[in-house]
C-alpha atoms as a PDB file:
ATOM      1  CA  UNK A   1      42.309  52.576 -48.065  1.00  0.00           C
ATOM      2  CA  UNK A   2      40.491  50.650 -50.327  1.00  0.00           C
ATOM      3  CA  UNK A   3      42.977  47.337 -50.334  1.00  0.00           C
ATOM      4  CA  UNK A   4      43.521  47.875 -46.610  1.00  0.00           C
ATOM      5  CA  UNK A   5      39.602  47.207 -46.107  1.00  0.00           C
ATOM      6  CA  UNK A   6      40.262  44.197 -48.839  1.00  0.00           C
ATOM      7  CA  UNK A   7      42.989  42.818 -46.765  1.00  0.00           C
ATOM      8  CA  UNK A   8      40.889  43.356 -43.504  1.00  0.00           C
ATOM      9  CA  UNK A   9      38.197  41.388 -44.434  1.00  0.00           C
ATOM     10  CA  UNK A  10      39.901  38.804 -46.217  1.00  0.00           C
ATOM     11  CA  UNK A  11      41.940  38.524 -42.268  1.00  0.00           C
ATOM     12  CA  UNK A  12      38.332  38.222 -40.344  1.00  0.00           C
ATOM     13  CA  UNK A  13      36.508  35.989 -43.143  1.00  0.00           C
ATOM     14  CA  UNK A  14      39.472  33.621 -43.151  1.00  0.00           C
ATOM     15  CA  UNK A  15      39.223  33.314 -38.863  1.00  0.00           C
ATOM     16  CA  UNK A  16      36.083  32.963 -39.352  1.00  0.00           C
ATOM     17  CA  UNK A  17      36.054  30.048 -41.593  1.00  0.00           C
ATOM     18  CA  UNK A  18      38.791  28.514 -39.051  1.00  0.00           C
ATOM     19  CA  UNK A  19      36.397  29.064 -36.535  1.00  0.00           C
ATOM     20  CA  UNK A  20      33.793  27.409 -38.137  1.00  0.00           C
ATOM     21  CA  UNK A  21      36.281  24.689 -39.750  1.00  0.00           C
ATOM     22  CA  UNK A  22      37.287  23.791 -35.966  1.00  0.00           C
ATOM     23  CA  UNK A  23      33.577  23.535 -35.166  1.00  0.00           C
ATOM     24  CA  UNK A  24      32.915  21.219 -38.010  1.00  0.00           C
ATOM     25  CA  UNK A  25      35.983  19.181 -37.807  1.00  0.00           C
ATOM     26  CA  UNK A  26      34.812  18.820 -34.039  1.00  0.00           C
ATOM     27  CA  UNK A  27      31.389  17.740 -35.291  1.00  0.00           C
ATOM     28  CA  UNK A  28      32.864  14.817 -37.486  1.00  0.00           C
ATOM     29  CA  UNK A  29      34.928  13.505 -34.691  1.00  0.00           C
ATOM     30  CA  UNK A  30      32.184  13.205 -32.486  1.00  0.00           C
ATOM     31  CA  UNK A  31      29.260  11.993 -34.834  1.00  0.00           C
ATOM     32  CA  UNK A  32      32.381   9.084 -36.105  1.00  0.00           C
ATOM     33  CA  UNK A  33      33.187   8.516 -32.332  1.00  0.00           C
ATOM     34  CA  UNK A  34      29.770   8.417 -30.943  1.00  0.00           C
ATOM     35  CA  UNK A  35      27.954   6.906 -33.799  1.00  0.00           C
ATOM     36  CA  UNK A  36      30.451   5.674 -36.252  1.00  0.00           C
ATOM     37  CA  UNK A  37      30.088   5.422 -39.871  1.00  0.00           C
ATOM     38  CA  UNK A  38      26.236   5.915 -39.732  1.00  0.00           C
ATOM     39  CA  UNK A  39      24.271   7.388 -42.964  1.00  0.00           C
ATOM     40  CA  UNK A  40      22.426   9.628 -42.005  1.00  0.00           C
ATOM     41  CA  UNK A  41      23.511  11.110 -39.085  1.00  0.00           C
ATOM     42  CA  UNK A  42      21.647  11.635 -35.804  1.00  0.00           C
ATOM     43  CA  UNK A  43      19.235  15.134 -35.720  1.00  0.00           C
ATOM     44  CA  UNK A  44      21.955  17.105 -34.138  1.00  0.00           C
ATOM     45  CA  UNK A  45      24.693  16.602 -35.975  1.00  0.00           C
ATOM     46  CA  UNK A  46      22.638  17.466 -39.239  1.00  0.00           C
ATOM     47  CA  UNK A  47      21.119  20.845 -36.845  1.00  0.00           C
ATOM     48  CA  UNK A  48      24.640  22.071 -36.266  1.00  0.00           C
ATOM     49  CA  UNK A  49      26.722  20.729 -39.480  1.00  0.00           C
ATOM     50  CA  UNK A  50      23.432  22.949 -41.016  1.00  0.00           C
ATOM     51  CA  UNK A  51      24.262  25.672 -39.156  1.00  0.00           C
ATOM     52  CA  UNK A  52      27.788  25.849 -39.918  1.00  0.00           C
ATOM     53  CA  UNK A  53      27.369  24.953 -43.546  1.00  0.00           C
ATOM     54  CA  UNK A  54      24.890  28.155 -44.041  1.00  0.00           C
ATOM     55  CA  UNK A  55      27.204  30.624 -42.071  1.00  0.00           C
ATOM     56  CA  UNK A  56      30.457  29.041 -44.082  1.00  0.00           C
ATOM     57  CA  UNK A  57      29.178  29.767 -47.560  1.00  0.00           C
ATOM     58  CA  UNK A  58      28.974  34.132 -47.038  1.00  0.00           C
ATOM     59  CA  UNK A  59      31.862  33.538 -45.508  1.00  0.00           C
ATOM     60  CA  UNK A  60      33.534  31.872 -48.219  1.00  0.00           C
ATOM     61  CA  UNK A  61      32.609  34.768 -50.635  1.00  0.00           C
ATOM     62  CA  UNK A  62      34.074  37.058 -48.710  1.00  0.00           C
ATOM     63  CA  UNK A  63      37.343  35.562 -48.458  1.00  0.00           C
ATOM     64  CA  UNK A  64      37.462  34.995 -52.174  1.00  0.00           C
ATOM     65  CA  UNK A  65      36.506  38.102 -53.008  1.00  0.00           C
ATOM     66  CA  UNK A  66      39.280  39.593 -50.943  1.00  0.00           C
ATOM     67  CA  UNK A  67      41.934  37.199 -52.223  1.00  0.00           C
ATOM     68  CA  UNK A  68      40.761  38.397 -56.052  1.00  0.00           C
ATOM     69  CA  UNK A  69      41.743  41.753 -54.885  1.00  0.00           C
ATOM     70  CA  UNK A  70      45.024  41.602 -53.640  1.00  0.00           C
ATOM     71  CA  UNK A  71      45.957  39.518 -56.516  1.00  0.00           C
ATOM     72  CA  UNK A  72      48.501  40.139 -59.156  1.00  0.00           C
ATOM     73  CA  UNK A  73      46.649  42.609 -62.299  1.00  0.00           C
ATOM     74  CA  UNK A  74      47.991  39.904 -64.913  1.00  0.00           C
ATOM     75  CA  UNK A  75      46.241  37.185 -62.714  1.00  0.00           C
ATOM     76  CA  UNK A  76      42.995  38.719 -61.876  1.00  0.00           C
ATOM     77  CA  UNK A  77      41.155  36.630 -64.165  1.00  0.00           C
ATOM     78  CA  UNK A  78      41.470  33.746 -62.078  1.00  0.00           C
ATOM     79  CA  UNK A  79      40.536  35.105 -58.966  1.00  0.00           C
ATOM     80  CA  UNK A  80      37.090  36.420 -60.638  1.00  0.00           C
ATOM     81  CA  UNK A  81      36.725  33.022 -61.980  1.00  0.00           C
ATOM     82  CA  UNK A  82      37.045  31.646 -58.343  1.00  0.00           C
ATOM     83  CA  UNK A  83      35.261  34.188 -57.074  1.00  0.00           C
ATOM     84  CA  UNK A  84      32.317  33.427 -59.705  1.00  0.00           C
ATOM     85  CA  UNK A  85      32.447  29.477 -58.946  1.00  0.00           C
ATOM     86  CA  UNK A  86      32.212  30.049 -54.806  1.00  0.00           C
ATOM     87  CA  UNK A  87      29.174  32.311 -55.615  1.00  0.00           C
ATOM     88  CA  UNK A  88      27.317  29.114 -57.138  1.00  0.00           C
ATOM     89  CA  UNK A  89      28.725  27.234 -54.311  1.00  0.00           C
ATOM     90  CA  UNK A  90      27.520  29.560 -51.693  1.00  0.00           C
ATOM     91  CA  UNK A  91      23.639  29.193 -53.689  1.00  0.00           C
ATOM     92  CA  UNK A  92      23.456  25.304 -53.831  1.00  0.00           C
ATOM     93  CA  UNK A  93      24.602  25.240 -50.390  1.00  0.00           C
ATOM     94  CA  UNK A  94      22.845  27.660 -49.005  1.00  0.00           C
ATOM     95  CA  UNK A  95      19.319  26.978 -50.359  1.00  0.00           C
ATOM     96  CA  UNK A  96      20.022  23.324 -48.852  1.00  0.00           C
ATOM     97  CA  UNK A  97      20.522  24.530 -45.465  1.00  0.00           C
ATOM     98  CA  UNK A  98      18.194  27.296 -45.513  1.00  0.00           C
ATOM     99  CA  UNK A  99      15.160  24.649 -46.346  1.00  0.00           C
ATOM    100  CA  UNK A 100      16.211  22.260 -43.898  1.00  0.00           C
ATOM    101  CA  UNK A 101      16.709  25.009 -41.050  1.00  0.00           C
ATOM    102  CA  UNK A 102      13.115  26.306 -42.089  1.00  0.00           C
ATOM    103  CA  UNK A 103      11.002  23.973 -44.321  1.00  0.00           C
ATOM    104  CA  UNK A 104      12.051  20.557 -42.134  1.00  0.00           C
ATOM    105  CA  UNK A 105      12.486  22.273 -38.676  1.00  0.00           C
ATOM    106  CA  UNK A 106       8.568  23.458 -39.160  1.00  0.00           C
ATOM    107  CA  UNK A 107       7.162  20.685 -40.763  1.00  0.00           C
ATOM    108  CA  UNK A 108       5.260  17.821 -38.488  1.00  0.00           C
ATOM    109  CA  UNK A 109       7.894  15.058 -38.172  1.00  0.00           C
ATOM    110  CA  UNK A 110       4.689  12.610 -37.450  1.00  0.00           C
ATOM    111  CA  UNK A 111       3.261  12.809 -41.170  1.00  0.00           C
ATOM    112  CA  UNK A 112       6.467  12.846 -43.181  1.00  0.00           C
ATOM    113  CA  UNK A 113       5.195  12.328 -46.783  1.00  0.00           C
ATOM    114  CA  UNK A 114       7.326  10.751 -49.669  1.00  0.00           C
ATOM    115  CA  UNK A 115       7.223  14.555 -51.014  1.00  0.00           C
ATOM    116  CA  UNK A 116       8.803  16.244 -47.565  1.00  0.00           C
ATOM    117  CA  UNK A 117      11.086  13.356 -47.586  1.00  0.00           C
ATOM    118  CA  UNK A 118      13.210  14.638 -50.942  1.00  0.00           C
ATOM    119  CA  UNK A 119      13.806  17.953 -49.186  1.00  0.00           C
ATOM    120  CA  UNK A 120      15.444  16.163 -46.227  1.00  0.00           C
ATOM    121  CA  UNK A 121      19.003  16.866 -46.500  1.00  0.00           C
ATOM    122  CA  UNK A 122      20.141  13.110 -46.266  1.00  0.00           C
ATOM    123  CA  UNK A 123      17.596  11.255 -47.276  1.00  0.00           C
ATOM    124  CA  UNK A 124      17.597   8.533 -50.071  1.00  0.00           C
ATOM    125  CA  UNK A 125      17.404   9.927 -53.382  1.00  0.00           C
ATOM    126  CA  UNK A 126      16.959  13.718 -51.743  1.00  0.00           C
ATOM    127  CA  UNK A 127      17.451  16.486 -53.900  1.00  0.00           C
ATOM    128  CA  UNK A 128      18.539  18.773 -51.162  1.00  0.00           C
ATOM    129  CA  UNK A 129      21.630  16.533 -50.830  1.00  0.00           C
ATOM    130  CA  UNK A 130      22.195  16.273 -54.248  1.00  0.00           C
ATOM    131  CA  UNK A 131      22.650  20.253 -54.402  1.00  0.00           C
ATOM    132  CA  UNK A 132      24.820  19.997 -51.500  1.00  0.00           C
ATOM    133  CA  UNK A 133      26.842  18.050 -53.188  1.00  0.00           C
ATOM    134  CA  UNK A 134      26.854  20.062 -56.571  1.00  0.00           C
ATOM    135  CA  UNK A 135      27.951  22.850 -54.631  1.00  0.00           C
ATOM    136  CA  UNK A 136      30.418  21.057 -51.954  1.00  0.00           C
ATOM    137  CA  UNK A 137      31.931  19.097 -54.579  1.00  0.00           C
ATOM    138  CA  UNK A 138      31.870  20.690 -57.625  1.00  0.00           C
ATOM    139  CA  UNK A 139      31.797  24.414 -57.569  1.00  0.00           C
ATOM    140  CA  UNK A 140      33.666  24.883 -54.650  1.00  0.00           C
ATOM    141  CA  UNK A 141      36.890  22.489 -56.126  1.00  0.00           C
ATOM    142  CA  UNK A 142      36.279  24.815 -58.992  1.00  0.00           C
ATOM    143  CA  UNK A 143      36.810  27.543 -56.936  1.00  0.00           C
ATOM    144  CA  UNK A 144      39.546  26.664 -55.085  1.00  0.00           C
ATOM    145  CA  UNK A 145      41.480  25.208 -58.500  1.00  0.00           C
ATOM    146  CA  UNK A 146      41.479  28.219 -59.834  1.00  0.00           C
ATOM    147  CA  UNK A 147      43.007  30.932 -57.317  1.00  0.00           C
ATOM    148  CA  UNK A 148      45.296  28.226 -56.786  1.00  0.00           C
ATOM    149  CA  UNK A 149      47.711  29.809 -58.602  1.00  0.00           C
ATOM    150  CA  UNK A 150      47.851  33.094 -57.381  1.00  0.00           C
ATOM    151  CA  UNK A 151      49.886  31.420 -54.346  1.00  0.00           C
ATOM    152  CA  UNK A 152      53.560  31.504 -55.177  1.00  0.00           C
ATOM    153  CA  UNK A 153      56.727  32.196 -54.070  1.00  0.00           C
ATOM    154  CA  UNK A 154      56.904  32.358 -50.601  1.00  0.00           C
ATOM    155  CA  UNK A 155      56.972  29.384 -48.215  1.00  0.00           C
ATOM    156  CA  UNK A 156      53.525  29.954 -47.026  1.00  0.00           C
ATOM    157  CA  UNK A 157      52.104  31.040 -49.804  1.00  0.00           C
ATOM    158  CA  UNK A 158      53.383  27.667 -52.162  1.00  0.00           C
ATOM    159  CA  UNK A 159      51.595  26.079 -48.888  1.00  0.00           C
ATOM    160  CA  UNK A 160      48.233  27.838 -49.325  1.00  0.00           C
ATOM    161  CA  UNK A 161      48.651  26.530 -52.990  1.00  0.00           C
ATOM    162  CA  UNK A 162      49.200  23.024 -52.768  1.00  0.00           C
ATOM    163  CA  UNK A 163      46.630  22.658 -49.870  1.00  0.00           C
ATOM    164  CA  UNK A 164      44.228  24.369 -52.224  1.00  0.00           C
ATOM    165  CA  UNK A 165      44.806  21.887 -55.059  1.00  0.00           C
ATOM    166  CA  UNK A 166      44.210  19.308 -52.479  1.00  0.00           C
ATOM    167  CA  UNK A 167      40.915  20.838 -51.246  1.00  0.00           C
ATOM    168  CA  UNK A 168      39.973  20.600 -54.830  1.00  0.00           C
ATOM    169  CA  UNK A 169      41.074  17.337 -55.864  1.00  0.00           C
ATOM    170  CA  UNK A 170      39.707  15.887 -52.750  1.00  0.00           C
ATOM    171  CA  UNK A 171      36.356  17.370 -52.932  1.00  0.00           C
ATOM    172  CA  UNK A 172      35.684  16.499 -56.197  1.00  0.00           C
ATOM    173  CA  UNK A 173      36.599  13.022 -55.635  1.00  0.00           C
ATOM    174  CA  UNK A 174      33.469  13.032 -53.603  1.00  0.00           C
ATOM    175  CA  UNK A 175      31.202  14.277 -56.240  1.00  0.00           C
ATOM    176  CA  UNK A 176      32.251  11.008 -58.780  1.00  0.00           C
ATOM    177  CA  UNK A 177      32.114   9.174 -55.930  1.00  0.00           C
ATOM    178  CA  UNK A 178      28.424  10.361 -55.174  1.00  0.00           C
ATOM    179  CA  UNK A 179      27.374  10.119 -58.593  1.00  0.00           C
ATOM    180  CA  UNK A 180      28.980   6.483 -58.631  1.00  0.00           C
ATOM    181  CA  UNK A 181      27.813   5.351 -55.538  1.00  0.00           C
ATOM    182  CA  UNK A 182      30.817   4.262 -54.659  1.00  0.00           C
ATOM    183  CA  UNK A 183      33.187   5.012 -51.224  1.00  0.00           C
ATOM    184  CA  UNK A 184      35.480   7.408 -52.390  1.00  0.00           C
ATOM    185  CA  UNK A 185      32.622  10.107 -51.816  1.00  0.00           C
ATOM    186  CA  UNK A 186      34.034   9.663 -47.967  1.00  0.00           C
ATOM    187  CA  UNK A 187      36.702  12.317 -49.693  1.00  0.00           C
ATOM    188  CA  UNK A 188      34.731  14.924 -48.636  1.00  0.00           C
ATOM    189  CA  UNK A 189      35.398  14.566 -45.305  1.00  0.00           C
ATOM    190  CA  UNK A 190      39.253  15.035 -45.756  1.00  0.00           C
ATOM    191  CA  UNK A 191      38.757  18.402 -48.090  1.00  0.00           C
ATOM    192  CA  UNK A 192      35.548  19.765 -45.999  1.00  0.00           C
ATOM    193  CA  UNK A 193      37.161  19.012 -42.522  1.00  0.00           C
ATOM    194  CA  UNK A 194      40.847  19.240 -41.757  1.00  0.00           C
ATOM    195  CA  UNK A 195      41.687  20.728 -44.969  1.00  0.00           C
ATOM    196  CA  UNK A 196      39.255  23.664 -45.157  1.00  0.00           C
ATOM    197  CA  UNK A 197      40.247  24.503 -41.574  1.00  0.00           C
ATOM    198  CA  UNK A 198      44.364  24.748 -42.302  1.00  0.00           C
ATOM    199  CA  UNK A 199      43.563  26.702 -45.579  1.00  0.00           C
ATOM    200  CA  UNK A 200      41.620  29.299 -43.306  1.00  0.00           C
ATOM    201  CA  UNK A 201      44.026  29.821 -40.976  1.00  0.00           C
ATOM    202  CA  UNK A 202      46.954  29.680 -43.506  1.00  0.00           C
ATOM    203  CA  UNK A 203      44.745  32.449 -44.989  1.00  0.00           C
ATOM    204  CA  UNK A 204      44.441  34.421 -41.676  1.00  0.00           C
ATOM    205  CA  UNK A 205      47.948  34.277 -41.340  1.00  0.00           C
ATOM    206  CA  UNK A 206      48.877  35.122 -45.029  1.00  0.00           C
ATOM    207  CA  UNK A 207      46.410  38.713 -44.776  1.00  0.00           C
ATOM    208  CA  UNK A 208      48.011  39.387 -41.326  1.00  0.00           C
ATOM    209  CA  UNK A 209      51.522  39.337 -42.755  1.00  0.00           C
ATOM    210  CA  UNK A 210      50.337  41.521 -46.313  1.00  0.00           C
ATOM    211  CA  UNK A 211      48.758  43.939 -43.652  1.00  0.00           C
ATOM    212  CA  UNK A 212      51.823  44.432 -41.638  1.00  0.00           C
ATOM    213  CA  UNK A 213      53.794  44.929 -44.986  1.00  0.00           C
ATOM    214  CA  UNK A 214      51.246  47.677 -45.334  1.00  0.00           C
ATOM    215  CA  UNK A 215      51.859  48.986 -42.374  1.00  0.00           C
ATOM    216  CA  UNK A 216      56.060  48.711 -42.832  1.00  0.00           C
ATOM    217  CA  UNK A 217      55.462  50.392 -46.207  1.00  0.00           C
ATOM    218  CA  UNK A 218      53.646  53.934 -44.291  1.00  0.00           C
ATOM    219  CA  UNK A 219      50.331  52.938 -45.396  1.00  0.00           C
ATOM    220  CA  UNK A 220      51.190  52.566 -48.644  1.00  0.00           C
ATOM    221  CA  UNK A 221      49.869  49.071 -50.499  1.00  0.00           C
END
Protein backbone atom coordinates (compact mmCIF):
# COMPACT_ATOMS: atom_id res chain seq x y z
CA UNK A 1 0.00 0.00 0.00
CA UNK A 2 2.57 2.09 1.06
CA UNK A 3 4.57 2.37 -2.55
CA UNK A 4 1.19 2.42 -4.29
CA UNK A 5 0.43 5.85 -2.36
CA UNK A 6 4.33 6.71 -3.35
CA UNK A 7 3.65 6.02 -6.92
CA UNK A 8 0.23 7.92 -6.71
CA UNK A 9 1.54 10.97 -5.71
CA UNK A 10 4.59 10.98 -7.56
CA UNK A 11 1.65 10.50 -10.87
CA UNK A 12 -0.46 13.77 -9.57
CA UNK A 13 2.72 15.95 -8.44
CA UNK A 14 4.35 15.27 -11.81
CA UNK A 15 0.75 16.57 -13.79
CA UNK A 16 0.83 19.01 -11.72
CA UNK A 17 4.15 20.41 -12.43
CA UNK A 18 3.14 19.92 -16.31
CA UNK A 19 0.31 21.87 -15.57
CA UNK A 20 2.06 24.51 -14.12
CA UNK A 21 5.16 24.07 -16.65
CA UNK A 22 2.48 24.71 -19.58
CA UNK A 23 1.31 27.78 -17.68
CA UNK A 24 4.76 29.15 -17.34
CA UNK A 25 6.06 28.23 -20.66
CA UNK A 26 2.79 30.13 -21.84
CA UNK A 27 3.83 33.08 -19.68
CA UNK A 28 7.36 33.39 -21.40
CA UNK A 29 5.91 33.30 -24.82
CA UNK A 30 3.70 35.99 -24.21
CA UNK A 31 5.83 38.42 -21.95
CA UNK A 32 8.83 37.71 -25.17
CA UNK A 33 5.97 38.28 -27.76
CA UNK A 34 4.26 41.17 -26.22
CA UNK A 35 7.15 42.86 -24.63
CA UNK A 36 10.26 41.28 -25.89
CA UNK A 37 13.45 40.94 -24.15
CA UNK A 38 12.46 43.50 -21.39
CA UNK A 39 14.23 43.32 -17.74
CA UNK A 40 12.03 43.45 -15.62
CA UNK A 41 8.97 42.33 -16.78
CA UNK A 42 5.59 44.07 -16.74
CA UNK A 43 3.45 43.63 -13.10
CA UNK A 44 1.59 40.70 -14.41
CA UNK A 45 3.86 38.60 -15.67
CA UNK A 46 5.93 38.87 -12.31
CA UNK A 47 2.00 38.34 -10.38
CA UNK A 48 1.49 35.08 -12.21
CA UNK A 49 5.25 33.72 -12.91
CA UNK A 50 4.97 34.40 -8.71
CA UNK A 51 2.20 32.44 -8.47
CA UNK A 52 3.35 29.56 -10.32
CA UNK A 53 6.85 29.67 -8.93
CA UNK A 54 5.34 29.34 -5.15
CA UNK A 55 2.84 26.48 -6.08
CA UNK A 56 5.86 24.66 -8.24
CA UNK A 57 8.31 24.39 -5.37
CA UNK A 58 5.74 21.86 -2.85
CA UNK A 59 5.17 20.44 -5.80
CA UNK A 60 8.58 19.69 -6.65
CA UNK A 61 9.13 18.00 -3.20
CA UNK A 62 6.62 15.87 -3.66
CA UNK A 63 7.65 14.47 -6.82
CA UNK A 64 11.15 13.95 -5.53
CA UNK A 65 10.23 12.49 -2.66
CA UNK A 66 8.19 9.93 -4.52
CA UNK A 67 10.87 9.22 -7.11
CA UNK A 68 13.41 8.51 -3.87
CA UNK A 69 10.96 5.88 -3.03
CA UNK A 70 10.50 3.82 -5.83
CA UNK A 71 14.13 3.85 -6.38
CA UNK A 72 16.53 1.01 -6.46
CA UNK A 73 17.76 0.13 -2.33
CA UNK A 74 21.53 0.31 -3.64
CA UNK A 75 20.64 3.81 -5.14
CA UNK A 76 18.65 5.40 -2.47
CA UNK A 77 21.32 7.61 -1.48
CA UNK A 78 20.95 9.67 -4.38
CA UNK A 79 17.46 10.15 -4.37
CA UNK A 80 17.71 11.50 -0.56
CA UNK A 81 20.43 13.66 -1.75
CA UNK A 82 18.01 15.08 -4.46
CA UNK A 83 15.40 15.04 -2.34
CA UNK A 84 17.56 17.14 0.33
CA UNK A 85 18.81 19.73 -2.48
CA UNK A 86 14.92 20.42 -3.87
CA UNK A 87 14.04 21.05 -0.15
CA UNK A 88 16.58 24.14 -0.17
CA UNK A 89 15.27 24.91 -3.51
CA UNK A 90 11.70 24.87 -2.52
CA UNK A 91 12.96 27.54 0.71
CA UNK A 92 14.91 30.13 -1.45
CA UNK A 93 12.16 30.06 -3.81
CA UNK A 94 9.52 30.11 -1.84
CA UNK A 95 10.44 32.86 0.68
CA UNK A 96 11.00 35.00 -2.67
CA UNK A 97 7.58 34.58 -3.82
CA UNK A 98 5.92 34.52 -0.61
CA UNK A 99 7.40 38.28 0.16
CA UNK A 100 6.61 39.55 -3.09
CA UNK A 101 2.92 38.03 -3.06
CA UNK A 102 2.60 39.64 0.55
CA UNK A 103 5.30 42.21 1.55
CA UNK A 104 5.21 44.09 -2.20
CA UNK A 105 1.48 43.41 -3.03
CA UNK A 106 0.69 45.44 0.47
CA UNK A 107 3.17 47.91 0.45
CA UNK A 108 2.26 51.63 -1.07
CA UNK A 109 3.74 51.52 -4.60
CA UNK A 110 3.76 55.61 -4.31
CA UNK A 111 6.64 55.74 -1.55
CA UNK A 112 8.89 52.92 -2.71
CA UNK A 113 12.03 53.42 -0.54
CA UNK A 114 15.63 52.24 -1.56
CA UNK A 115 14.95 49.59 1.41
CA UNK A 116 11.43 48.09 -0.18
CA UNK A 117 13.20 48.24 -3.41
CA UNK A 118 15.83 45.14 -2.49
CA UNK A 119 12.83 42.95 -1.69
CA UNK A 120 11.40 43.52 -5.19
CA UNK A 121 11.89 40.39 -6.97
CA UNK A 122 13.67 42.00 -10.08
CA UNK A 123 15.01 44.85 -9.07
CA UNK A 124 18.72 45.99 -9.43
CA UNK A 125 20.88 44.53 -6.95
CA UNK A 126 17.58 42.79 -5.13
CA UNK A 127 18.20 40.19 -2.80
CA UNK A 128 14.92 38.51 -3.39
CA UNK A 129 16.21 37.73 -6.91
CA UNK A 130 19.38 36.75 -5.87
CA UNK A 131 17.69 33.84 -3.70
CA UNK A 132 15.66 33.02 -6.60
CA UNK A 133 18.38 32.41 -8.33
CA UNK A 134 20.34 30.39 -5.57
CA UNK A 135 17.51 28.21 -5.50
CA UNK A 136 16.46 28.11 -9.42
CA UNK A 137 19.91 27.69 -10.39
CA UNK A 138 21.77 26.06 -8.00
CA UNK A 139 19.93 23.75 -5.73
CA UNK A 140 17.50 22.69 -8.01
CA UNK A 141 20.44 21.52 -10.88
CA UNK A 142 21.70 19.88 -7.77
CA UNK A 143 18.71 18.18 -7.42
CA UNK A 144 17.98 17.12 -10.58
CA UNK A 145 21.94 15.89 -11.16
CA UNK A 146 21.66 13.68 -8.74
CA UNK A 147 18.44 11.35 -9.26
CA UNK A 148 19.65 11.51 -12.63
CA UNK A 149 20.86 8.32 -12.42
CA UNK A 150 18.26 6.38 -11.09
CA UNK A 151 16.77 6.60 -14.82
CA UNK A 152 18.05 3.65 -16.79
CA UNK A 153 17.28 1.11 -18.96
CA UNK A 154 14.24 1.62 -20.56
CA UNK A 155 13.61 3.98 -23.49
CA UNK A 156 11.75 6.41 -21.44
CA UNK A 157 13.39 6.17 -18.58
CA UNK A 158 17.25 6.88 -20.37
CA UNK A 159 14.89 9.92 -21.65
CA UNK A 160 13.88 11.18 -18.19
CA UNK A 161 17.73 10.93 -17.58
CA UNK A 162 19.31 12.81 -20.15
CA UNK A 163 16.56 15.56 -20.02
CA UNK A 164 17.38 15.74 -16.34
CA UNK A 165 21.11 16.29 -16.91
CA UNK A 166 20.01 18.94 -19.26
CA UNK A 167 17.68 20.65 -16.74
CA UNK A 168 20.73 20.73 -14.63
CA UNK A 169 23.36 21.79 -16.84
CA UNK A 170 21.14 24.39 -18.25
CA UNK A 171 20.04 25.88 -15.08
CA UNK A 172 23.17 26.23 -13.67
CA UNK A 173 24.49 27.90 -16.62
CA UNK A 174 22.22 30.64 -15.49
CA UNK A 175 23.53 30.95 -12.05
CA UNK A 176 27.46 31.73 -13.55
CA UNK A 177 25.85 33.61 -15.86
CA UNK A 178 24.03 35.74 -13.08
CA UNK A 179 26.92 35.94 -10.98
CA UNK A 180 28.95 37.07 -14.20
CA UNK A 181 26.63 39.32 -15.53
CA UNK A 182 26.89 37.98 -18.56
CA UNK A 183 23.95 36.49 -21.23
CA UNK A 184 24.19 33.01 -20.75
CA UNK A 185 21.94 33.52 -17.52
CA UNK A 186 19.06 33.58 -20.47
CA UNK A 187 19.72 29.55 -19.83
CA UNK A 188 17.24 29.56 -17.45
CA UNK A 189 14.64 30.01 -19.63
CA UNK A 190 15.44 26.77 -21.66
CA UNK A 191 15.76 24.48 -18.24
CA UNK A 192 12.78 26.42 -16.28
CA UNK A 193 10.40 26.46 -19.38
CA UNK A 194 10.24 23.75 -22.00
CA UNK A 195 12.44 21.50 -20.19
CA UNK A 196 10.80 21.37 -16.74
CA UNK A 197 7.47 20.87 -18.52
CA UNK A 198 8.66 17.52 -20.74
CA UNK A 199 10.42 16.16 -17.54
CA UNK A 200 6.90 16.42 -15.74
CA UNK A 201 5.03 14.81 -18.07
CA UNK A 202 7.76 12.19 -18.91
CA UNK A 203 7.36 11.74 -15.12
CA UNK A 204 3.51 11.41 -15.25
CA UNK A 205 3.86 8.98 -17.79
CA UNK A 206 6.79 6.97 -16.20
CA UNK A 207 4.46 6.54 -12.54
CA UNK A 208 1.42 5.67 -14.76
CA UNK A 209 3.25 2.80 -16.43
CA UNK A 210 5.09 1.52 -12.71
CA UNK A 211 1.37 1.71 -11.44
CA UNK A 212 -0.10 -0.44 -14.07
CA UNK A 213 2.88 -2.93 -13.53
CA UNK A 214 1.45 -2.88 -10.05
CA UNK A 215 -1.63 -3.54 -11.01
CA UNK A 216 -0.42 -6.56 -13.72
CA UNK A 217 1.60 -7.92 -10.77
CA UNK A 218 -2.05 -8.43 -8.33
CA UNK A 219 -1.16 -5.58 -6.25
CA UNK A 220 1.96 -6.67 -5.55
CA UNK A 221 5.01 -3.86 -5.94
Amino acid sequence: MKLSINRLLGFWSAVAGAVLGGIYLILLIVHFSTEGFVFPPSEMVQLVGAIVTFLTAPTLVILFTAIQHVSENSKIILGSLGTSFIILFAAMVSINRFVQLTVIQQSDPGNLSQDLARFLPYSTGSVMFALEMLGWGFFSSLAFLCVAPLFSGARLNVTIRWLMIAYAAFSFLSVIGYATQTPITAGAFIAWGPILLTVSILMAIYFKDIGMQDLSNGGKP
